[in-house]
Protein backbone atom coordinates (compact mmCIF):
# COMPACT_ATOMS: atom_id res chain seq x y z
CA UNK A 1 81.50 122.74 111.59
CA UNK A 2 79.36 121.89 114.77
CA UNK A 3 75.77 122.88 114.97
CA UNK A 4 74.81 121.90 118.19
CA UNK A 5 73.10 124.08 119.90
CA UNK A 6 73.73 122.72 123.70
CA UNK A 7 75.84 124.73 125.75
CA UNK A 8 78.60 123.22 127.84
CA UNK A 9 79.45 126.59 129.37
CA UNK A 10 77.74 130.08 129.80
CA UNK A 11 79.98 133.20 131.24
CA UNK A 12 77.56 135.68 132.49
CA UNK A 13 78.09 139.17 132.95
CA UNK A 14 81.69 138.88 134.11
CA UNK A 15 83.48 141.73 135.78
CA UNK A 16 87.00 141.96 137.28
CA UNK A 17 88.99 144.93 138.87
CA UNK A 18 92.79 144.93 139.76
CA UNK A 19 92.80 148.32 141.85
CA UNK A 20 91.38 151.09 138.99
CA UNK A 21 91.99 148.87 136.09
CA UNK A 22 88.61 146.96 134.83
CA UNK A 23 90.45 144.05 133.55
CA UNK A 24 86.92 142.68 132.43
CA UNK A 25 83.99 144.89 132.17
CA UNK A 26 80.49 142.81 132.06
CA UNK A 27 82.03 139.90 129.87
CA UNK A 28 79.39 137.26 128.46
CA UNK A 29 80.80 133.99 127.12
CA UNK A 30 79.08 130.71 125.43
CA UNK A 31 80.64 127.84 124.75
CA UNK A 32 78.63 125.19 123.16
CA UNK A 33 79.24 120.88 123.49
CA UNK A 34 81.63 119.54 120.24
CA UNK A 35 82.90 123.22 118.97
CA UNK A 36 86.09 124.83 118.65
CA UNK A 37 85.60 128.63 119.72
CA UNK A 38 88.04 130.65 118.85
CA UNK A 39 88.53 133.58 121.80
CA UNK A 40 89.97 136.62 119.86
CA UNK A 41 91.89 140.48 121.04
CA UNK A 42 94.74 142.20 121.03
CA UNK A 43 97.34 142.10 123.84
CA UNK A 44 95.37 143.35 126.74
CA UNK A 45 92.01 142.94 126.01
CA UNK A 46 90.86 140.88 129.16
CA UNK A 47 91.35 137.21 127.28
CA UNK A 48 93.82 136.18 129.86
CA UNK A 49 92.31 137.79 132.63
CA UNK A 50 88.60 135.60 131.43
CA UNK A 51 90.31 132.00 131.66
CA UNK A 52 91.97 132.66 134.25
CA UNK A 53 89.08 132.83 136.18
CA UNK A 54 87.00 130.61 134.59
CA UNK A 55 90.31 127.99 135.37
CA UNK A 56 90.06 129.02 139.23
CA UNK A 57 93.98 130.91 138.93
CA UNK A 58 92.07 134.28 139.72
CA UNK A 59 88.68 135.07 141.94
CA UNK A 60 85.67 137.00 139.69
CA UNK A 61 83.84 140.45 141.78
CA UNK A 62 80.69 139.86 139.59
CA UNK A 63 78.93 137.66 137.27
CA UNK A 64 77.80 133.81 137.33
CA UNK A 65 79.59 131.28 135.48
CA UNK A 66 77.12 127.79 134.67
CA UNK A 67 78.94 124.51 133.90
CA UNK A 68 76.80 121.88 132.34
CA UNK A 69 73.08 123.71 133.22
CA UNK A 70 74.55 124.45 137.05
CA UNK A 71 75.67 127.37 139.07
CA UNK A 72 79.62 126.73 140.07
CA UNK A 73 82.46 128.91 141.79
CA UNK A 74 85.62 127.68 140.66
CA UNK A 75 88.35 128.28 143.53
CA UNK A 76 91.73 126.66 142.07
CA UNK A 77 92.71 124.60 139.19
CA UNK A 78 92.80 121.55 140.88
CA UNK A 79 88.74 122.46 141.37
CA UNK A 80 88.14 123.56 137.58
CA UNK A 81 89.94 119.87 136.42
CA UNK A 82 87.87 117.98 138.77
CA UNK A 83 84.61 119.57 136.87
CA UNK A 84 85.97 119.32 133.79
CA UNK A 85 88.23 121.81 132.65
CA UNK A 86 91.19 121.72 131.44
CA UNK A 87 94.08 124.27 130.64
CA UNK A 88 96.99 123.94 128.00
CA UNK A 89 99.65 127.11 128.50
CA UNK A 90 101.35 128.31 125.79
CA UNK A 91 104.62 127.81 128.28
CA UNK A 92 103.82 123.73 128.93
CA UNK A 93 103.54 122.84 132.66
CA UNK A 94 105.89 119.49 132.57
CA UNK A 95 108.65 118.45 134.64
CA UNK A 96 111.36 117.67 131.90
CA UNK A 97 113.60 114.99 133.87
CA UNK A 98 110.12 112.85 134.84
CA UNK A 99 108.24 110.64 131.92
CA UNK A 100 106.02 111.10 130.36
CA UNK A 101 103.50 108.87 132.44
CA UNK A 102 104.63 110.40 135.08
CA UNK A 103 103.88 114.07 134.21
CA UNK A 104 100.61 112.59 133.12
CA UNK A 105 99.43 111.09 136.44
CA UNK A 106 101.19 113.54 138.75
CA UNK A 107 99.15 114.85 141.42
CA UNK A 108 96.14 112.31 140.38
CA UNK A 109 95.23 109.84 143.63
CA UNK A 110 94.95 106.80 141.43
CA UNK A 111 95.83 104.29 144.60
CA UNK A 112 95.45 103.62 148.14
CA UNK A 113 98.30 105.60 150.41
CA UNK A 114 101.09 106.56 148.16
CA UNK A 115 101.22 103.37 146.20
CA UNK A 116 100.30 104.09 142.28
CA UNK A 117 98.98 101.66 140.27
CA UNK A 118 101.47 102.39 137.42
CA UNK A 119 100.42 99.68 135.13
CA UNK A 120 96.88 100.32 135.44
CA UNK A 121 97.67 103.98 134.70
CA UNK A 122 99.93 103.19 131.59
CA UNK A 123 97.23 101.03 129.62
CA UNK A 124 94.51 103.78 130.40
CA UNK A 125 96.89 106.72 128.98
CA UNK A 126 97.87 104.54 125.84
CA UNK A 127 94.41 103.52 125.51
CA UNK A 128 93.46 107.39 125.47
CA UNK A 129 96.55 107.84 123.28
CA UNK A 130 95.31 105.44 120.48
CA UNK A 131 91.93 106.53 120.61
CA UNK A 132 92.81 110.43 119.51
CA UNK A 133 95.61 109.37 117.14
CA UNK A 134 98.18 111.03 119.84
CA UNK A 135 100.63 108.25 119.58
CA UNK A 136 102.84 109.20 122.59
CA UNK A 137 105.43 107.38 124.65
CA UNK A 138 104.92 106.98 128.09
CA UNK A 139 108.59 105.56 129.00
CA UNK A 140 110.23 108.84 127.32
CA UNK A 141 111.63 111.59 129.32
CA UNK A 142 110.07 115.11 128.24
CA UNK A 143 113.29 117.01 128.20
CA UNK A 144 113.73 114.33 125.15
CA UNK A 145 110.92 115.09 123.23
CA UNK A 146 110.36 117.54 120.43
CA UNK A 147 108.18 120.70 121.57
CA UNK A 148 105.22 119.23 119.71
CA UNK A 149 105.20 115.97 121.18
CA UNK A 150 105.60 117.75 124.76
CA UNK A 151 102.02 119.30 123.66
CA UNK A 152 100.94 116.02 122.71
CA UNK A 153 101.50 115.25 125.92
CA UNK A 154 99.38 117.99 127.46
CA UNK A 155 96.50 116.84 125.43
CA UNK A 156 96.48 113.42 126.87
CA UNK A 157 97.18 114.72 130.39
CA UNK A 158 93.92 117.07 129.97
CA UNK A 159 91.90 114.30 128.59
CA UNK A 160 93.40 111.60 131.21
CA UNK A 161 91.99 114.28 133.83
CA UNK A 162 88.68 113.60 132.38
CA UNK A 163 88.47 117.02 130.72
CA UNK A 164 85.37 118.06 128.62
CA UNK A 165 86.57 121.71 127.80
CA UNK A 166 90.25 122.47 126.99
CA UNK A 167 91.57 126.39 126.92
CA UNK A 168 94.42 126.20 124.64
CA UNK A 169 96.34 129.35 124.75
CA UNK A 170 98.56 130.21 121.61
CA UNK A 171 99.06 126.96 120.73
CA UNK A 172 100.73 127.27 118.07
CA UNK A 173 103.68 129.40 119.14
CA UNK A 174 106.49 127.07 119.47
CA UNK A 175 105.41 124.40 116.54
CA UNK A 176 106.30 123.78 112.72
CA UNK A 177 104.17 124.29 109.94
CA UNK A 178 103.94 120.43 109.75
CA UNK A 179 103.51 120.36 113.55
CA UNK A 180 100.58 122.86 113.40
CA UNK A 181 98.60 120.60 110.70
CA UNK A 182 98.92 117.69 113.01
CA UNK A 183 97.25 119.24 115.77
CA UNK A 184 94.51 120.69 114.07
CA UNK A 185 94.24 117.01 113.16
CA UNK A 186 94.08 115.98 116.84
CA UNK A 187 91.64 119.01 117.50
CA UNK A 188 88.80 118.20 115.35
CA UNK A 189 89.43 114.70 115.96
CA UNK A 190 88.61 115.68 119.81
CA UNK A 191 86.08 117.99 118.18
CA UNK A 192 83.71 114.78 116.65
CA UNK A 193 84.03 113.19 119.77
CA UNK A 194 81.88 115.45 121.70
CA UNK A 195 85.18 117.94 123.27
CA UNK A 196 84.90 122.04 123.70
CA UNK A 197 88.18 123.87 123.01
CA UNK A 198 89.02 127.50 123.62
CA UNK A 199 91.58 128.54 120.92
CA UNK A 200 93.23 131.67 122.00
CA UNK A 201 95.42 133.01 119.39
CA UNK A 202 96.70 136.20 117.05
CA UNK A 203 96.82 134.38 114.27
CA UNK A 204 94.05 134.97 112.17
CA UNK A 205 94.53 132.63 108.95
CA UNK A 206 94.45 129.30 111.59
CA UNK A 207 91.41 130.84 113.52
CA UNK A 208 89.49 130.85 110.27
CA UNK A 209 90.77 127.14 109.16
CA UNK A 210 90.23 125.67 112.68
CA UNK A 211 87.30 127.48 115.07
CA UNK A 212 83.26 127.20 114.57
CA UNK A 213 82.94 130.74 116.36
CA UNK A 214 85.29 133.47 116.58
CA UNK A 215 84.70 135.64 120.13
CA UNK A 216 86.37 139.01 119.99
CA UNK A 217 87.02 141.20 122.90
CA UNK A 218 88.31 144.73 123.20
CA UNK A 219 89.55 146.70 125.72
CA UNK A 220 88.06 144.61 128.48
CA UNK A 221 84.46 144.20 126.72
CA UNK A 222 83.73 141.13 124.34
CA UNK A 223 82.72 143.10 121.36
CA UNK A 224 80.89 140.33 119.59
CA UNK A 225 80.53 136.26 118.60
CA UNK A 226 80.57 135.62 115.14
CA UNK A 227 79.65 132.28 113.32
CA UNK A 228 83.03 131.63 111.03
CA UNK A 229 81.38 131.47 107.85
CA UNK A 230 82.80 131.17 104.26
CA UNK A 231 83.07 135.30 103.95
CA UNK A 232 84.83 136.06 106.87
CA UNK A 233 88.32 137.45 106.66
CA UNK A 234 91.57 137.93 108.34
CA UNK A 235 90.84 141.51 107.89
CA UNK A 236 87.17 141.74 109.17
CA UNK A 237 88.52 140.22 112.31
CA UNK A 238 91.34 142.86 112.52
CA UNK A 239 89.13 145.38 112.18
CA UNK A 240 86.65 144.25 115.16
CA UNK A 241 89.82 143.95 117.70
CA UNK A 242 91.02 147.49 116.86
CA UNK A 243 88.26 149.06 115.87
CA UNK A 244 88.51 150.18 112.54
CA UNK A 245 89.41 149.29 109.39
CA UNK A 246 93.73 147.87 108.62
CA UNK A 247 95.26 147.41 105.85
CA UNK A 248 97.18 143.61 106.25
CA UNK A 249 99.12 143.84 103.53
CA UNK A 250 102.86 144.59 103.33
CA UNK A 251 103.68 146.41 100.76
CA UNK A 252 107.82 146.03 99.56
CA UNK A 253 109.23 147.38 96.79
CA UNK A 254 111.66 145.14 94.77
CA UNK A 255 115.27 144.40 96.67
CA UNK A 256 117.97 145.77 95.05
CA UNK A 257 120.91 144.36 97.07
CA UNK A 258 124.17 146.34 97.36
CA UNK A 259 127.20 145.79 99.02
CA UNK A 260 127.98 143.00 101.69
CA UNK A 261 127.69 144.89 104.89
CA UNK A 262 128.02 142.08 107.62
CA UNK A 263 129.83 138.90 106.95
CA UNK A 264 129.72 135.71 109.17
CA UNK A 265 132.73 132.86 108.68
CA UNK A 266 132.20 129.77 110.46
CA UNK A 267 131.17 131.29 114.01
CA UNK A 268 130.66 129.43 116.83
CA UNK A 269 129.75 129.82 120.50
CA UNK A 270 128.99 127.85 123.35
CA UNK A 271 125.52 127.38 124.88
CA UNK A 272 124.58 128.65 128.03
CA UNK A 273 121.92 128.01 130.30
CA UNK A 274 119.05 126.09 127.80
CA UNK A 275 120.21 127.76 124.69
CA UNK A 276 121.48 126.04 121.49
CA UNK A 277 124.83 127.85 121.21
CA UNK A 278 126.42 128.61 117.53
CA UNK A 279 127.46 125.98 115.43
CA UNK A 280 129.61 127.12 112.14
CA UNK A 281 127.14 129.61 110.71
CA UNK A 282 128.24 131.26 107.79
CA UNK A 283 126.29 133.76 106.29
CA UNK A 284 126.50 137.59 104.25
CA UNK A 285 123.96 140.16 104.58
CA UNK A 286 123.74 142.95 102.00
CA UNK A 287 122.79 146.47 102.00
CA UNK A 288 118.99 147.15 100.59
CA UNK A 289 118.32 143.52 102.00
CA UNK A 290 115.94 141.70 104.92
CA UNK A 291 117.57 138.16 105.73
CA UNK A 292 114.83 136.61 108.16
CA UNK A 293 115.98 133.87 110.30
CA UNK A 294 113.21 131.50 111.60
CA UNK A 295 113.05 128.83 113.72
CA UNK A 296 111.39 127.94 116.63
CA UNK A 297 112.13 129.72 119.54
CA UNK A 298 115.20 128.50 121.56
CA UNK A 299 117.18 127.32 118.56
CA UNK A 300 120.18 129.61 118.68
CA UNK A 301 118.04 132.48 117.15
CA UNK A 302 119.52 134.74 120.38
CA UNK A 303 122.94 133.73 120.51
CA UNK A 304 123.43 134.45 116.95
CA UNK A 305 122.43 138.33 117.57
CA UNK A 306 124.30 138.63 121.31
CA UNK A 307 127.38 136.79 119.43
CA UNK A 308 127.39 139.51 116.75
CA UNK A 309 126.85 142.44 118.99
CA UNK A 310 130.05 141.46 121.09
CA UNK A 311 127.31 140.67 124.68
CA UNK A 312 128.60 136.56 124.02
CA UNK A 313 132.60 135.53 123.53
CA UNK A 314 133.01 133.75 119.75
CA UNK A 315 134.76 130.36 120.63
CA UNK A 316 135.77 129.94 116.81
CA UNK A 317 134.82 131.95 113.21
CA UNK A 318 135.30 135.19 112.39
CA UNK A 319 133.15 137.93 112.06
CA UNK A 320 133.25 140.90 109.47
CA UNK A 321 130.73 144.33 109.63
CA UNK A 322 131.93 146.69 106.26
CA UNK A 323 135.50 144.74 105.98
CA UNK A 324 136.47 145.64 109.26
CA UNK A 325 137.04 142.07 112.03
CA UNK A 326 134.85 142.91 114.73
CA UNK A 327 135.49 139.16 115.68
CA UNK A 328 137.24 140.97 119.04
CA UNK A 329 134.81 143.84 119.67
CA UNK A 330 133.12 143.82 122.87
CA UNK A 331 129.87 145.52 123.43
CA UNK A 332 130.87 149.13 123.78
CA UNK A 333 132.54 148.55 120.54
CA UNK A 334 130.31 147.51 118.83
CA UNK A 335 127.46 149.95 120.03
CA UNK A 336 130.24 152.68 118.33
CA UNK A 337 129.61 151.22 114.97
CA UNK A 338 126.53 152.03 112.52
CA UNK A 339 124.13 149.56 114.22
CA UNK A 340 120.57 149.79 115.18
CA UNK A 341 119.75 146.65 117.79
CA UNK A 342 116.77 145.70 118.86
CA UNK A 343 117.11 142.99 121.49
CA UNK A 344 114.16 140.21 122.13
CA UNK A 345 113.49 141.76 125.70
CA UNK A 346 112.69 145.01 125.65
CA UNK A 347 112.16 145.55 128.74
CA UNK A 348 115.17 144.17 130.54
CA UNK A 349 117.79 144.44 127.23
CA UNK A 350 116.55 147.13 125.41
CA UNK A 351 114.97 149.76 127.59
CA UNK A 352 115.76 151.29 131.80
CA UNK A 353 111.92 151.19 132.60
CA UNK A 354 112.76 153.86 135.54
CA UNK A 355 114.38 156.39 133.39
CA UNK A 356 112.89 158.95 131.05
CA UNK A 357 112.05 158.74 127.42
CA UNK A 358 114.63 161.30 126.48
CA UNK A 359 117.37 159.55 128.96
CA UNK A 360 116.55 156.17 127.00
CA UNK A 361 116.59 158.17 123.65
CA UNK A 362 120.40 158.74 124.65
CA UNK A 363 120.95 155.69 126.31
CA UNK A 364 123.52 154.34 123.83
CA UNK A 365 126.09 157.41 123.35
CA UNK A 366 125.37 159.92 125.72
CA UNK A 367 129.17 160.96 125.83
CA UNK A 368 128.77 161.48 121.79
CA UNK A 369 127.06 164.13 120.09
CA UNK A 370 124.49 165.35 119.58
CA UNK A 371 123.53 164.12 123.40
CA UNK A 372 126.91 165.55 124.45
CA UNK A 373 130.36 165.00 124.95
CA UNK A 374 133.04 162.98 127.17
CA UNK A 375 132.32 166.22 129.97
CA UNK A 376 129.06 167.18 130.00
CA UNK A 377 125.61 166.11 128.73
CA UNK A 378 123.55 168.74 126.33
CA UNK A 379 120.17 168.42 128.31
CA UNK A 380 118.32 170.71 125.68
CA UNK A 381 119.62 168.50 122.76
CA UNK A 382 118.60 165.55 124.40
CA UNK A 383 115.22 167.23 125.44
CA UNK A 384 114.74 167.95 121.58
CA UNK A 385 115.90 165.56 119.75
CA UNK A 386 114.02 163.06 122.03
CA UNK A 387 110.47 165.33 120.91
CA UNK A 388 111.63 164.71 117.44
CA UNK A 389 111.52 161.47 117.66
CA UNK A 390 108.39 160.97 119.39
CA UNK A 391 106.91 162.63 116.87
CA UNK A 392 108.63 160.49 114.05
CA UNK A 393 107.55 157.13 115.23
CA UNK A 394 104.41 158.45 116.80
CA UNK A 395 104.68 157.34 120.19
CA UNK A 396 101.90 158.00 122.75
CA UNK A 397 103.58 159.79 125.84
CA UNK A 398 102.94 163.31 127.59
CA UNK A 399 106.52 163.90 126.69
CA UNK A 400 110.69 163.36 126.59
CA UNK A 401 110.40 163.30 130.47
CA UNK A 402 107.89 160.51 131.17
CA UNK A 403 108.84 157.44 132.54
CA UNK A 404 109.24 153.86 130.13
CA UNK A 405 107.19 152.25 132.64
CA UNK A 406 104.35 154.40 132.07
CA UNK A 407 104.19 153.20 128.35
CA UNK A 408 102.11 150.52 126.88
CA UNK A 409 104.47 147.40 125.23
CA UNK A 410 103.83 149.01 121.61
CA UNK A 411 104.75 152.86 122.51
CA UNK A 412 107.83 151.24 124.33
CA UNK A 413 108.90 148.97 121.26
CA UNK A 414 108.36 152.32 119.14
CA UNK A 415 110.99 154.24 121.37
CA UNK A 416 113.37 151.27 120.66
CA UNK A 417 112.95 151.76 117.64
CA UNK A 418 113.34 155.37 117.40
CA UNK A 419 116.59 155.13 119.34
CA UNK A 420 117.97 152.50 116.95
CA UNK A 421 116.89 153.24 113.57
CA UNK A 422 115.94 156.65 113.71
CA UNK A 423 119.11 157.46 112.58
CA UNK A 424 120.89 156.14 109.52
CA UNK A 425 122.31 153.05 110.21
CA UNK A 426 123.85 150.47 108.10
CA UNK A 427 123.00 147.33 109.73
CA UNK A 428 120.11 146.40 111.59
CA UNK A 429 119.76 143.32 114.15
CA UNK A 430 116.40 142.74 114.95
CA UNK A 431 115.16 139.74 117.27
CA UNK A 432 111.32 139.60 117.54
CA UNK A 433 110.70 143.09 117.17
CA UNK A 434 106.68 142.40 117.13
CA UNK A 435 106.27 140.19 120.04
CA UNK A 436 103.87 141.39 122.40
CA UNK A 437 102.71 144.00 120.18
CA UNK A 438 99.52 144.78 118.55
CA UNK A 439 98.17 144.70 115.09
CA UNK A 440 98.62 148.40 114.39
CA UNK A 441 102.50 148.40 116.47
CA UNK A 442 103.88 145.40 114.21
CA UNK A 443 102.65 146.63 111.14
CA UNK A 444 104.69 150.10 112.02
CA UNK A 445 107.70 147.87 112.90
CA UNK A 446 107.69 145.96 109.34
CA UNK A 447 106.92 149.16 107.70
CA UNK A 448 110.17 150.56 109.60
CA UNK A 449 111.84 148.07 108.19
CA UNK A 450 111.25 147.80 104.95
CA UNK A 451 111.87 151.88 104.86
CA UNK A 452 115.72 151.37 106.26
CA UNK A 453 116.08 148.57 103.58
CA UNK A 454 115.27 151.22 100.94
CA UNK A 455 117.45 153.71 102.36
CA UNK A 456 120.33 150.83 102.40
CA UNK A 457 120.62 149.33 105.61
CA UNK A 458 121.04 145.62 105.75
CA UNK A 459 118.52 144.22 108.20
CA UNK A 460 118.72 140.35 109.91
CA UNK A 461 115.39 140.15 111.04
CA UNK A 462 114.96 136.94 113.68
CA UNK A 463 111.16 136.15 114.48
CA UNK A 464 109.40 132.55 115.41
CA UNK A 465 106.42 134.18 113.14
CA UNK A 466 106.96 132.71 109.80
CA UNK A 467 104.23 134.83 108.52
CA UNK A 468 105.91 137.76 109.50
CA UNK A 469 109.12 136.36 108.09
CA UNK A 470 107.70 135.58 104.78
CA UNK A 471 106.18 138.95 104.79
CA UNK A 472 109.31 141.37 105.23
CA UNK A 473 112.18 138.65 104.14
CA UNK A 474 114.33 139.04 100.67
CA UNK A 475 115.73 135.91 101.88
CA UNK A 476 115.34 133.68 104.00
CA UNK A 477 117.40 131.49 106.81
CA UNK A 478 116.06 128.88 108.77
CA UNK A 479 117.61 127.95 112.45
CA UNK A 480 117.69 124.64 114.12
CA UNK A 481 119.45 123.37 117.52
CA UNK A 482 122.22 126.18 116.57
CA UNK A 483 122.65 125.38 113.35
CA UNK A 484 121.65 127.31 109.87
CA UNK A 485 119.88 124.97 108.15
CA UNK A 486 120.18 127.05 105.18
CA UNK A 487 119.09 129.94 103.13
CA UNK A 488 116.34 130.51 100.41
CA UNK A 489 114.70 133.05 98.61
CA UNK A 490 111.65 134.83 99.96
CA UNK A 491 109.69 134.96 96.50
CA UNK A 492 107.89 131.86 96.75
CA UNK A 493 109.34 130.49 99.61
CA UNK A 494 106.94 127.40 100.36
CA UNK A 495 106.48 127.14 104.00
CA UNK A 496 106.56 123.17 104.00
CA UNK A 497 109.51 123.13 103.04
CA UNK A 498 110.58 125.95 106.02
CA UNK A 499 108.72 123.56 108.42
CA UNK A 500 111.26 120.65 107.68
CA UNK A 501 113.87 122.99 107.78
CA UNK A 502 112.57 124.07 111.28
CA UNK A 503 112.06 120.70 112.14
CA UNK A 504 116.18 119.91 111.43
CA UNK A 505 115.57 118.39 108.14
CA UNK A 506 118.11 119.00 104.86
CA UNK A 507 115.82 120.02 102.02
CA UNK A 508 117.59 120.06 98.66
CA UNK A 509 117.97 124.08 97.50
């Protein structure tokens, strides 16, 4: 870990307002030369809203922001990479159909007029390359290159730009196990040679491997910097971004799996738009079971769920919910059957953000009761069964008649879930159920979980967290490009050998 104590960048006193919202509220930040500084909260906290103007994408209403010992006011990005500053999205900023060189040097004035001095530019980005171990391949078109090479190539288009400070945000989303070990590699490689990097992320275990400091903010305010010392804990630094003490531990009782409740023969689908299609999955679930599904995110992981609930047409395969071919069911059919689904966009798939909580409570069979019949809607019913439920799942709202929109991402997740498993159900689709939530929120969705397992629901649960997957999962299925890789046990499921998996490897059972 770096000791240095010279500061490459001081935030001071930092405020921001969007109308009556105080995004950040009198934020102080200090990032020293040579460190990785980890930049800690829950969804909402003001992280986003504290690079954003410290990369020039939004203007501060108070506070002073010093760059290497000197006053600055950082208008656009283009102003915060000419100081310095660089900024890796979790969603890359590369045109797929250019190179790679030419993503790098894009928007750089390298020559005189318009002519680029391409070979010039070439050895300087494979001389940066080979100097930080990032091995990349100028000549190679992005769209060809695996997700962690396309951050590979971010890195070397920061540090091409001359960067001294890179804001990395999530980093780690969209990589493998194996992938994720490589670029801590690169990090504290960059690290020794003299580089500051902001390391926004949720999850704790890599903050604690990785960061020097840990800076934690909370409801706008940065609640405190910590030095990441041998003692520290996942569950210390839970417990300073919500702000109190929470239990990290998922507790599952032993899976006692019963009948097979949905049965997948050699489906297939096309692809459409960027997605990886189907390609001959075959699969059972059981009742009393979780079967995760990881991968990385855009490997057929949504297909797979809109193929079985009837929104995409099967091209081949059959498939089989409690012996009965649903291979032919469209939608509407399948929304008649025993099945609680929660989409992987809640707010566009899963909830009408303009109606009321007790008209999205009976969004799926108002025409059924107890929310009615073919005639007439039961308005009380609705009303009260719609209170029960808020109560159930503890959702924060006035009441049954308040808006979706009104809700925070966790409350509106929580009426999802209400709607969908509050009933008995006997199979469960469930496609990132926790993004965007907080700490507390996706602990109550794995608890929800695990409680319809027990009560003998079958759940596929499809998440990009492999923590969360090895957490919940009685077994275990790993995506890739469309494809099921295949299945393992959770109990001691070793995540290298996931990460291969992920990474389109065959690993021997």
């Amino acid at each position: 870990m770096n000791g240095s104590k010279e500061n490459l960048l001081e935030m001071h006193h930092i405020t921001k307002r969007f109308a009556k919202i105080v995004a950040n509220d009198d934020v102080s930040l200090e990032i020293r030369k040579g460190e990785i500084h980890a930049l800690l909260g829950e969804n909402g906290a003001g992280k986003s809203t504290l690079m954003n103007m410290l990369y020039g994408l939004l203007k501060r209403d108070e506070g002073t922001i010093i760059w290497k010992g000197k006053e600055v006011t950082v208008h656009s990005p283009a102003e915060a990479i000419e100081l310095g500053i660089g900024m890796i999205h979790q969603h890359f900023q590369l045109v797929e159909k250019f190179t790679v060189l030419e993503n790098i040097i894009l928007g750089r004035k390298e020559g005189k007029f318009i002519e680029l001095p391409l070979d010039e530019a070439e050895k300087r980005v494979l001389s940066l390359s080979k100097e930080y171990g990032l091995d990349i391949k100028t000549r190679a078109v992005i769209e060809n290159l695996a997700v962690g090479e396309q951050q590979k190539v971010e890195i070397v288009k920061a540090l091409y730009r001359g960067s001294d400070l890179l804001i990395m945000d999530e980093p780690t989303a969209v990589l493998t196990p194996q992938e994720v070990t490589k670029l801590f590699e690169i990090l504290n490689r960059l690290r020794r040679e003299g580089k500051s990097i902001i390391f926004i992320s949720h999850k704790l275990p890599e903050v604690l491997e990785l960061c020097d400091r840990i800076s934690i903010m909370r409801d706008g305010k940065m609640i405190r910097t910590l030095d990441n010392t041998p003692d520290l804990d996942s569950r210390q630094l839970a417990a300073y971004m919500v702000g109190r003490d929470i239990n990290l531990q998922v507790e599952k009782s032993k899976c006692e799996p019963g009948e097979v409740v949905l049965k997948l023969e050699h489906v297939c689908a096309d692809p459409v738009f960027e997605s990886s299609g189907v390609k001959d999955i075959s699969l059972e679930l059981r009742r009393g079971e979780i079967l995760g599904i990881a991968g990385v995110d855009g490997n057929g992981q949504e297909d797979l769920s809109e193929l079985i609930m009837g929104l995409r047409r099967l091209t081949s395969g059959k498939i089989t919910v409690l012996g009965k071919d649903v291979s032919k069911y469209n939608t509407k059919k399948m929304r008649k059957m025993p099945i609680g689904y929660i989409p992987a966009d809640r707010n566009h798939a899963a909830l009408v953000l303009d109606f009321s909580l007790q008209q999205n409570v009976a969004l799926n069979h108002p025409d059924q009761p107890p929310y009615g019949n073919r005639w007439v809607m039961n308005h009380r019913k609705i009303t009260q069964v719609t209170e029960e439920k808020l109560r159930q799942f503890h959702v924060a709202a006035s009441g049954p008649a308040e808006q979706a929109r009104n809700l925070s991402g966790g409350n509106q997740q929580k009426v999802v879930l209400a709607r969908e498993v509050g009933e008995k159900v006997d199979l469960i689709i469930a496609v990132y159920p926790t993004r965007g939530l907080d700490i507390d929120a996706t602990h109550f969705v794995f608890d929800t979980m695990l409680k319809a397992r027990d009560e003998g629901a079958a759940v596929l649960y499809i998440s990009t967290e492999l923590e969360e997957i090895l957490s919940v999962s009685d077994r275990i299925g790993v995506l890739y490009e469309g494809t099921l890789m295949g299945i393992i046990p959770g109990e001691g499921a070793q995540v290298e050998k996931i990460g291969l998996m992920m990474a389109g490897e065959q690993v021997a059972e």
